[in-house]
Each structure stands twice: as C-alpha cells, then as structure tokens.
PDB file of N, CA and C in Angstrom:
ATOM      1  N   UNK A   1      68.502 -24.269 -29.881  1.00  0.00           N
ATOM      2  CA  UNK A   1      68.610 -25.002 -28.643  1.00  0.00           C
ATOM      3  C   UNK A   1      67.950 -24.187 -27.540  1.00  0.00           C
ATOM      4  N   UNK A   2      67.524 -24.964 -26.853  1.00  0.00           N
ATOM      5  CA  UNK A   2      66.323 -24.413 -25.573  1.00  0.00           C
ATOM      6  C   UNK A   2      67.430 -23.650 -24.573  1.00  0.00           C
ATOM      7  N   UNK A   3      67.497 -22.368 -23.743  1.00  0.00           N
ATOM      8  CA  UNK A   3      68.330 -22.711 -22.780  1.00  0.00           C
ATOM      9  C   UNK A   3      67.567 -23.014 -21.382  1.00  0.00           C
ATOM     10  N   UNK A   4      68.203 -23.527 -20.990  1.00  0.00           N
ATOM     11  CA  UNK A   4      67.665 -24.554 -19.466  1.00  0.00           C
ATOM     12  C   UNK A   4      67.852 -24.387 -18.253  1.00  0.00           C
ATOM     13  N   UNK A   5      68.891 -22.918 -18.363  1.00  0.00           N
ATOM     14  CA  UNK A   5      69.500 -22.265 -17.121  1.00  0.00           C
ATOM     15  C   UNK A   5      68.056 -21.774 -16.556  1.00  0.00           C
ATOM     16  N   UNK A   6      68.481 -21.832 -14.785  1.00  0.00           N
ATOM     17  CA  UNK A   6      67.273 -21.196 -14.044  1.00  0.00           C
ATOM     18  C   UNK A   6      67.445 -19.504 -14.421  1.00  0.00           C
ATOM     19  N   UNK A   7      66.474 -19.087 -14.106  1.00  0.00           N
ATOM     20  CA  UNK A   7      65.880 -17.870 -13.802  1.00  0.00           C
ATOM     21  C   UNK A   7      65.515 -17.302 -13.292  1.00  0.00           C
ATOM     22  N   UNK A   8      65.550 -16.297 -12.905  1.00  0.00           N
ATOM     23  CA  UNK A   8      64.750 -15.317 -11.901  1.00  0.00           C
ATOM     24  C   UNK A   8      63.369 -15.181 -11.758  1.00  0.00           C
ATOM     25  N   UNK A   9      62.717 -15.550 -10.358  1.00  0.00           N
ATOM     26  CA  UNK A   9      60.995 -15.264 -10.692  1.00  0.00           C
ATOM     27  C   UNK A   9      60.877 -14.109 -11.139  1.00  0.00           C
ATOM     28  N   UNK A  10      59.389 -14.250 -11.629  1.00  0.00           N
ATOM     29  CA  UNK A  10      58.941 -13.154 -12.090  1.00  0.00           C
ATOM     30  C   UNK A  10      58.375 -12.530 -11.106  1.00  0.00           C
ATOM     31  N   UNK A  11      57.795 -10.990 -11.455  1.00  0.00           N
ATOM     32  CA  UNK A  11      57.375 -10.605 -10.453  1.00  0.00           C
ATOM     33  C   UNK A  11      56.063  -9.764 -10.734  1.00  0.00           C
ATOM     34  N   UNK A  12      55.494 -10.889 -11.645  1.00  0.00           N
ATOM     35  CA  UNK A  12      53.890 -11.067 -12.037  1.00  0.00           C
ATOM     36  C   UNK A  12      53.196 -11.136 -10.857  1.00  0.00           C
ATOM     37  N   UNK A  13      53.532 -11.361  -9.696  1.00  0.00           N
ATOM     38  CA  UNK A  13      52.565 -12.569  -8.696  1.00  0.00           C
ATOM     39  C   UNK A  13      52.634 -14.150  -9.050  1.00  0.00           C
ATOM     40  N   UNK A  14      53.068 -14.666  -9.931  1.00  0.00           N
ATOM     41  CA  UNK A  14      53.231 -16.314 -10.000  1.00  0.00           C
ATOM     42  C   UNK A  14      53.536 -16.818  -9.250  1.00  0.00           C
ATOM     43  N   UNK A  15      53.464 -18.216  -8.448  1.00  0.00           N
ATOM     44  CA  UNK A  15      54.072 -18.418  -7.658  1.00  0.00           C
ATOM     45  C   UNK A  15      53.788 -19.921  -7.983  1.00  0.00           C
ATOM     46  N   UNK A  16      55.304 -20.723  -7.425  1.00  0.00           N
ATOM     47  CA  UNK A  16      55.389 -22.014  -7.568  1.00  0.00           C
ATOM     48  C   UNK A  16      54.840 -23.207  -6.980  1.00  0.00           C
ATOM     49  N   UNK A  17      55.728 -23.975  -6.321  1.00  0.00           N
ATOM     50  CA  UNK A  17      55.339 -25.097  -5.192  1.00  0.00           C
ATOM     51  C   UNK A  17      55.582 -23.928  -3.779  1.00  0.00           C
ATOM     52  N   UNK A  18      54.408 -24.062  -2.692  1.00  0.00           N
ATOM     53  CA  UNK A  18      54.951 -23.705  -1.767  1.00  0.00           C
ATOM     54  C   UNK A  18      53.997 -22.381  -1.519  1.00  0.00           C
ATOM     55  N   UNK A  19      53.098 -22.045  -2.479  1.00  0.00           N
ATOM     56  CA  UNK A  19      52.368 -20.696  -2.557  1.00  0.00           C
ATOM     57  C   UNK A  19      51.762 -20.274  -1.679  1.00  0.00           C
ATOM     58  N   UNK A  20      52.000 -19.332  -1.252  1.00  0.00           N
ATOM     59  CA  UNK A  20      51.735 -18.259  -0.069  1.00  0.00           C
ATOM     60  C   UNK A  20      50.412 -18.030  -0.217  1.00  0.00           C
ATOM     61  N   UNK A  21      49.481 -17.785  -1.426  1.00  0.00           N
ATOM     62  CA  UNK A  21      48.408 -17.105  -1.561  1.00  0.00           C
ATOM     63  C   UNK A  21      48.016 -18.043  -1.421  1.00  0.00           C
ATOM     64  N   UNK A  22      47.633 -19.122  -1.987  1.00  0.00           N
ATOM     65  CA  UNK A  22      47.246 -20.703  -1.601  1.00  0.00           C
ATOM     66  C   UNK A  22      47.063 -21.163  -0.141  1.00  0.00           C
ATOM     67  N   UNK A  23      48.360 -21.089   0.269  1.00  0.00           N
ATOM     68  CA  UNK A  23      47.977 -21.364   1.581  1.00  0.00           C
ATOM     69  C   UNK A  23      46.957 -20.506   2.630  1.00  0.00           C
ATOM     70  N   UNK A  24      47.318 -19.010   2.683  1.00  0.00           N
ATOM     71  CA  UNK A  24      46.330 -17.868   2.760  1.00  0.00           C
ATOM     72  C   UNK A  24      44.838 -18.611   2.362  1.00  0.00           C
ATOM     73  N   UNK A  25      44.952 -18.961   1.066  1.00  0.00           N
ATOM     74  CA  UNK A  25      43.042 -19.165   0.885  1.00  0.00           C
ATOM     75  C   UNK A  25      42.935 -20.400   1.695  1.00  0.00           C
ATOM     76  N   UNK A  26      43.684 -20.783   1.388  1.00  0.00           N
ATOM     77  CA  UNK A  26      42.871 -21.902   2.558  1.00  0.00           C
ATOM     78  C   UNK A  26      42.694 -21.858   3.942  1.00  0.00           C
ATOM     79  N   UNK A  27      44.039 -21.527   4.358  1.00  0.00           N
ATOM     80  CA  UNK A  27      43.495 -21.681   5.830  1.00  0.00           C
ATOM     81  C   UNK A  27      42.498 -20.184   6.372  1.00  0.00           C
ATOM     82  N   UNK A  28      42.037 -19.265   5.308  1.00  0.00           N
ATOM     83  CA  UNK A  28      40.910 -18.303   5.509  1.00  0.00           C
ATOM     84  C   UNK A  28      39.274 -19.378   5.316  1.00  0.00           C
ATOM     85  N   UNK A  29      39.475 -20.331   4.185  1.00  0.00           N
ATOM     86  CA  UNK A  29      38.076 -20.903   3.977  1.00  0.00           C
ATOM     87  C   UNK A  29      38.065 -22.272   4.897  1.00  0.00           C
ATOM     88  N   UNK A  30      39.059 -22.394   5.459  1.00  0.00           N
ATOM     89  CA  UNK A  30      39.059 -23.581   6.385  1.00  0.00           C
ATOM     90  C   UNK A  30      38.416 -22.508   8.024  1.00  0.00           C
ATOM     91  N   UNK A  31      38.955 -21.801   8.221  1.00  0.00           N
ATOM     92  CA  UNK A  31      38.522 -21.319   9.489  1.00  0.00           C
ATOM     93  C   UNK A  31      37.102 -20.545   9.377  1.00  0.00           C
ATOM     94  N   UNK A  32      36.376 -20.198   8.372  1.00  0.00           N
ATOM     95  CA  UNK A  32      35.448 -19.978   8.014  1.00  0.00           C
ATOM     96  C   UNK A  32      34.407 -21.009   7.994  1.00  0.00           C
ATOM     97  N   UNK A  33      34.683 -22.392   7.400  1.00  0.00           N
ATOM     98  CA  UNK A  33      34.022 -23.580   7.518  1.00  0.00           C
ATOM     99  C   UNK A  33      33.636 -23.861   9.386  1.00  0.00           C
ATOM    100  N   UNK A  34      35.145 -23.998  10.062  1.00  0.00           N
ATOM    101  CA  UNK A  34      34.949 -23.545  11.745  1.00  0.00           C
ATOM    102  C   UNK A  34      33.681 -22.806  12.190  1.00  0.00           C
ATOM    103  N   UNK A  35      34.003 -21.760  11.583  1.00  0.00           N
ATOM    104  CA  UNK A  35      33.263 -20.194  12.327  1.00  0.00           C
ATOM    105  C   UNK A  35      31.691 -21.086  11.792  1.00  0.00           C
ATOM    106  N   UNK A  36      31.281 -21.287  10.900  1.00  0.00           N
ATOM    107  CA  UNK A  36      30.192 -21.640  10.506  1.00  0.00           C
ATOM    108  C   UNK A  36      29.546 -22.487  11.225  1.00  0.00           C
ATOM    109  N   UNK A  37      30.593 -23.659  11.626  1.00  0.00           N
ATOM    110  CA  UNK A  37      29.619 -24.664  12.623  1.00  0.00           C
ATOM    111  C   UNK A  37      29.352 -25.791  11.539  1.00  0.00           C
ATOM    112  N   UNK A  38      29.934 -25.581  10.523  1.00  0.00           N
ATOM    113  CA  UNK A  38      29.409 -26.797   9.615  1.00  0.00           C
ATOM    114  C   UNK A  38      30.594 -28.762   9.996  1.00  0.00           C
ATOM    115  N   UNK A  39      31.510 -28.098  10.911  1.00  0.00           N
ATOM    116  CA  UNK A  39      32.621 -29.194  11.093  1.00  0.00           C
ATOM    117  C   UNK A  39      31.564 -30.651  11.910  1.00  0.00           C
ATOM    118  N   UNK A  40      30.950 -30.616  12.661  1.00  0.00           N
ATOM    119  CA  UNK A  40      29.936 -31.948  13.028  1.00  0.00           C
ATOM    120  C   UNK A  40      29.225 -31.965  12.402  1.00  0.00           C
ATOM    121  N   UNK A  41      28.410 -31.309  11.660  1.00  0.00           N
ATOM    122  CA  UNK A  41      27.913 -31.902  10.140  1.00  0.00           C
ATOM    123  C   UNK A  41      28.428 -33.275   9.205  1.00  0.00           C
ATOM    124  N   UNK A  42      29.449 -32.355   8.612  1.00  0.00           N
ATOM    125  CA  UNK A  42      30.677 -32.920   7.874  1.00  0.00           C
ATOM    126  C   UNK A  42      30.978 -34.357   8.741  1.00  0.00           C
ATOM    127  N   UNK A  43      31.348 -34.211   9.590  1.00  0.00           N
ATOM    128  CA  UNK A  43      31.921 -35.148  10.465  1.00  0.00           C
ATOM    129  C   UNK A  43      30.997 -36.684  10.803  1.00  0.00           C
ATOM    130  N   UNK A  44      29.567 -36.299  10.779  1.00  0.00           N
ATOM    131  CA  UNK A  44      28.609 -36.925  11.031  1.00  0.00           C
ATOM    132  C   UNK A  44      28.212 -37.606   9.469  1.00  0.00           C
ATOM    133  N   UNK A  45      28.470 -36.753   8.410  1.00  0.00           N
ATOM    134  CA  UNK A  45      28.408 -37.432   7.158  1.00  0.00           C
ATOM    135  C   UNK A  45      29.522 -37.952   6.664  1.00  0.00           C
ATOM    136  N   UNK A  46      30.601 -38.021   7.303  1.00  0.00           N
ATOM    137  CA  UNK A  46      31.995 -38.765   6.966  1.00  0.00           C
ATOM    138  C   UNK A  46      31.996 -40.384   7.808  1.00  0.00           C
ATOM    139  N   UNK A  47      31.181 -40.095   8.915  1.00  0.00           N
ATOM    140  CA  UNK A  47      31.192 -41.068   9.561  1.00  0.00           C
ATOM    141  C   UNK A  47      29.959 -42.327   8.951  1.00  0.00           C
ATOM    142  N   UNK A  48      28.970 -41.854   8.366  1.00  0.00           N
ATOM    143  CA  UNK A  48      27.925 -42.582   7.813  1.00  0.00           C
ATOM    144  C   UNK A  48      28.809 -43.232   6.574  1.00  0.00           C
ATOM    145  N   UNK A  49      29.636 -42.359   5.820  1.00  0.00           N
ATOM    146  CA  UNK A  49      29.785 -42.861   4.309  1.00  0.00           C
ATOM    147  C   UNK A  49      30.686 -44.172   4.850  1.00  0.00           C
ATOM    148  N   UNK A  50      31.502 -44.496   6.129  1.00  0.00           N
ATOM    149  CA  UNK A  50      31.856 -45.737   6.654  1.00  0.00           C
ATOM    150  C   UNK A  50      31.262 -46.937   6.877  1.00  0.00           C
ATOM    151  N   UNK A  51      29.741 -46.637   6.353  1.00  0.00           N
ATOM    152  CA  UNK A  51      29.002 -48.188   6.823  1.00  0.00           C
ATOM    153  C   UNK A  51      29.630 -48.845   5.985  1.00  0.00           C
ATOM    154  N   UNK A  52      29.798 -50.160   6.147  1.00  0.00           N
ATOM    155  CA  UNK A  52      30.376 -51.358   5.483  1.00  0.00           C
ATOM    156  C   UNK A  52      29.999 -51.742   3.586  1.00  0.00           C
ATOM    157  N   UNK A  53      29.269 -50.934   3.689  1.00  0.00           N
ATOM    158  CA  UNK A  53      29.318 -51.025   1.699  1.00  0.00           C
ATOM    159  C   UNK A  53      29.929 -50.351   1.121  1.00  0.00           C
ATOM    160  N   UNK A  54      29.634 -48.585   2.211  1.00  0.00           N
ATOM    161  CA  UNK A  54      30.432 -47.884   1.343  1.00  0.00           C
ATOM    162  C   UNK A  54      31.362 -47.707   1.479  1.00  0.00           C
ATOM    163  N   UNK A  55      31.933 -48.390   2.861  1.00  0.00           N
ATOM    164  CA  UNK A  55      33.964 -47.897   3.028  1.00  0.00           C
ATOM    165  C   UNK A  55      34.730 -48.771   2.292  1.00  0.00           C
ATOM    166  N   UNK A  56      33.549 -50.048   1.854  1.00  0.00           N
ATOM    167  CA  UNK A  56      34.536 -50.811   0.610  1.00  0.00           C
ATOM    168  C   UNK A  56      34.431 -50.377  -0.475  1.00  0.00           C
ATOM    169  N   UNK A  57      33.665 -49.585  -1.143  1.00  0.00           N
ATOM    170  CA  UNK A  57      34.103 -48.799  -2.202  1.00  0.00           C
ATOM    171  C   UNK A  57      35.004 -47.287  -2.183  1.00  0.00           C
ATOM    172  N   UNK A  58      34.800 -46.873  -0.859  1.00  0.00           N
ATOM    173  CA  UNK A  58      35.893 -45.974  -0.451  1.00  0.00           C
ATOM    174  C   UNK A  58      37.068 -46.097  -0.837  1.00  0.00           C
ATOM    175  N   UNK A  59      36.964 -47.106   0.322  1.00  0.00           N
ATOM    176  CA  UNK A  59      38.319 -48.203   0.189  1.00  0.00           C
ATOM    177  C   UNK A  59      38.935 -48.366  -1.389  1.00  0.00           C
ATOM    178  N   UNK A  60      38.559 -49.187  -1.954  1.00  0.00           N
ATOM    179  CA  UNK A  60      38.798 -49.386  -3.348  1.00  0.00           C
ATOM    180  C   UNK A  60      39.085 -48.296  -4.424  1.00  0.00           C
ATOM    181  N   UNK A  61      38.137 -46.898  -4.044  1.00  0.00           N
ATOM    182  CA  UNK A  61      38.462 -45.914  -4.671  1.00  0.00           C
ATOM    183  C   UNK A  61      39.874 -45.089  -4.106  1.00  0.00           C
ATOM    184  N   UNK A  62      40.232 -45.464  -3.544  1.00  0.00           N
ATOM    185  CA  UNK A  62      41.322 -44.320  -2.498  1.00  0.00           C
ATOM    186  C   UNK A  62      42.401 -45.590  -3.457  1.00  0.00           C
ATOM    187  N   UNK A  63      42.146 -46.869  -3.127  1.00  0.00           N
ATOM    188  CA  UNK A  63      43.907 -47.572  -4.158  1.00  0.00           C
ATOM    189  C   UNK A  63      43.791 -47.265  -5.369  1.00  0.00           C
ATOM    190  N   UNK A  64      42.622 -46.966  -5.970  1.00  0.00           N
ATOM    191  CA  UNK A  64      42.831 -46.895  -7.852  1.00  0.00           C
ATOM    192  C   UNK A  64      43.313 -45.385  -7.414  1.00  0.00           C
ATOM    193  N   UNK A  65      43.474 -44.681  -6.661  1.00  0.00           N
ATOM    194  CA  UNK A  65      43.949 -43.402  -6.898  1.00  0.00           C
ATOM    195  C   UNK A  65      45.391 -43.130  -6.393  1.00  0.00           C
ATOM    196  N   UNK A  66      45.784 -44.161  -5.396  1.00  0.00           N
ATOM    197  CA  UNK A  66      46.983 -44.243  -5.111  1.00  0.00           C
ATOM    198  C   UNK A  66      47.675 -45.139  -6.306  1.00  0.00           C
ATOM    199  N   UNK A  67      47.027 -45.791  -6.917  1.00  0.00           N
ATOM    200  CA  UNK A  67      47.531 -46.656  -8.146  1.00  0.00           C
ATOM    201  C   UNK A  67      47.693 -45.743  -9.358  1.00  0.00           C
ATOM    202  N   UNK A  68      47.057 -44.375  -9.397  1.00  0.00           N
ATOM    203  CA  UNK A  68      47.522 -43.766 -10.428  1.00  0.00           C
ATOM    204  C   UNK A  68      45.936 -43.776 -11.403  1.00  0.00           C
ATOM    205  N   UNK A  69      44.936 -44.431 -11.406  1.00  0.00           N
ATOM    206  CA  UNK A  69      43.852 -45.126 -12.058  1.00  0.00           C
ATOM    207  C   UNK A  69      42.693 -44.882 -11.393  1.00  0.00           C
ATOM    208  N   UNK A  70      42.492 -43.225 -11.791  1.00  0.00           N
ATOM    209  CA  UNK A  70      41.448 -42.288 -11.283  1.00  0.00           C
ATOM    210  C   UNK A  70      40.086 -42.739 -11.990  1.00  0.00           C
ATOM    211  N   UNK A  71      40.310 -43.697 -13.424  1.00  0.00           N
ATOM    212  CA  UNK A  71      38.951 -43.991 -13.920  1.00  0.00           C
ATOM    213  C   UNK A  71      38.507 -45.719 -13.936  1.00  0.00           C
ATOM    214  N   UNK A  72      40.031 -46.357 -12.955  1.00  0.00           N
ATOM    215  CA  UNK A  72      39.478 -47.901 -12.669  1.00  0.00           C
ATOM    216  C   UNK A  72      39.465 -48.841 -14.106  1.00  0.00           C
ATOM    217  N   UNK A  73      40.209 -48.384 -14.810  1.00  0.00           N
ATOM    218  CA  UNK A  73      40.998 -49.066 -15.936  1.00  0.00           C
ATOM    219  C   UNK A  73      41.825 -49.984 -16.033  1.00  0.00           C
ATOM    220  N   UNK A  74      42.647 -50.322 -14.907  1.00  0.00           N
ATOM    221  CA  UNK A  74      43.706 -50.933 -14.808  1.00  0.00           C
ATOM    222  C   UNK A  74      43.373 -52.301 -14.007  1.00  0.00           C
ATOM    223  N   UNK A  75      43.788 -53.597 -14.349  1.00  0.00           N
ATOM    224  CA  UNK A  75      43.290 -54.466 -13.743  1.00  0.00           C
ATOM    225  C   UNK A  75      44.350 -54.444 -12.276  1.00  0.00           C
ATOM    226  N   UNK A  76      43.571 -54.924 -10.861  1.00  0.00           N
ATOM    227  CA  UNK A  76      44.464 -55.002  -9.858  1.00  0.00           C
ATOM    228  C   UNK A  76      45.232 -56.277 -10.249  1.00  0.00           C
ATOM    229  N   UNK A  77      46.296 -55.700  -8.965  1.00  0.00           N
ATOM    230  CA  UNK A  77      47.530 -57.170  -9.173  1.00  0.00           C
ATOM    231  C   UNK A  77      47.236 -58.201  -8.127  1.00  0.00           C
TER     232      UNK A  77
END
C-alpha cells in the first residue's frame, strides 16, 4: 500500500506551485524585454494580428483552448 501522508519538502531546490525562482525569471526577462525597447514593437504587432480575419481566428483559437481542444478536434456546441 502507497502511503499518502504529506511530507516534508525536500531540500533539493524543488519547488512547487508558487515558485520563487520562476517568478524571479520572469519578472528579470520581462524587465529586460522593457529595458530593450522591444514593448511598442510587440504592441504594434499585437495590434495588427486584430484585423478582422485574424481576430476571428484568434478568437476561435483562444475557445478551443479554453474548451480544453488545443488541436480543434472537438465539434463546438
């Protein structure tokens, strides 16, 4: 029989939901993206991918992913 009782972290460095180092990398490569100057770039190509053809496939791709149906398998309801 398995036992199922919690445990003590380890103290490998693992870390669960909630990870410190995780968050660390990101908000280091997020403020780096800043420092770069690349944010109106980005911004200017987020705003194009909105023309009307492609925010309906946006669109459509963002519910098969809130639907669970990352490869568009599933017929809508």
């Amino acid at each position: 029989m398995q036992d199922t009782r919690r445990k003590k972290a380890p103290k490998d460095g693992v870390e669960g939901e909630g990870s410190y180092s995780g968050t660390r990398d990101y908000d280091e490569r997020t403020a780096k993206f800043i420092e770069k100057g690349k944010v109106d770039k980005a911004a200017q190509e987020a705003r194009r991918a909105m023309d009307p053809d492609e925010a309906a496939e946006l669109k459509k791709a963002e519910a098969q992913g809130k639907a669970g149906d990352i490869h568009g398998k599933r017929k809508p309801k």
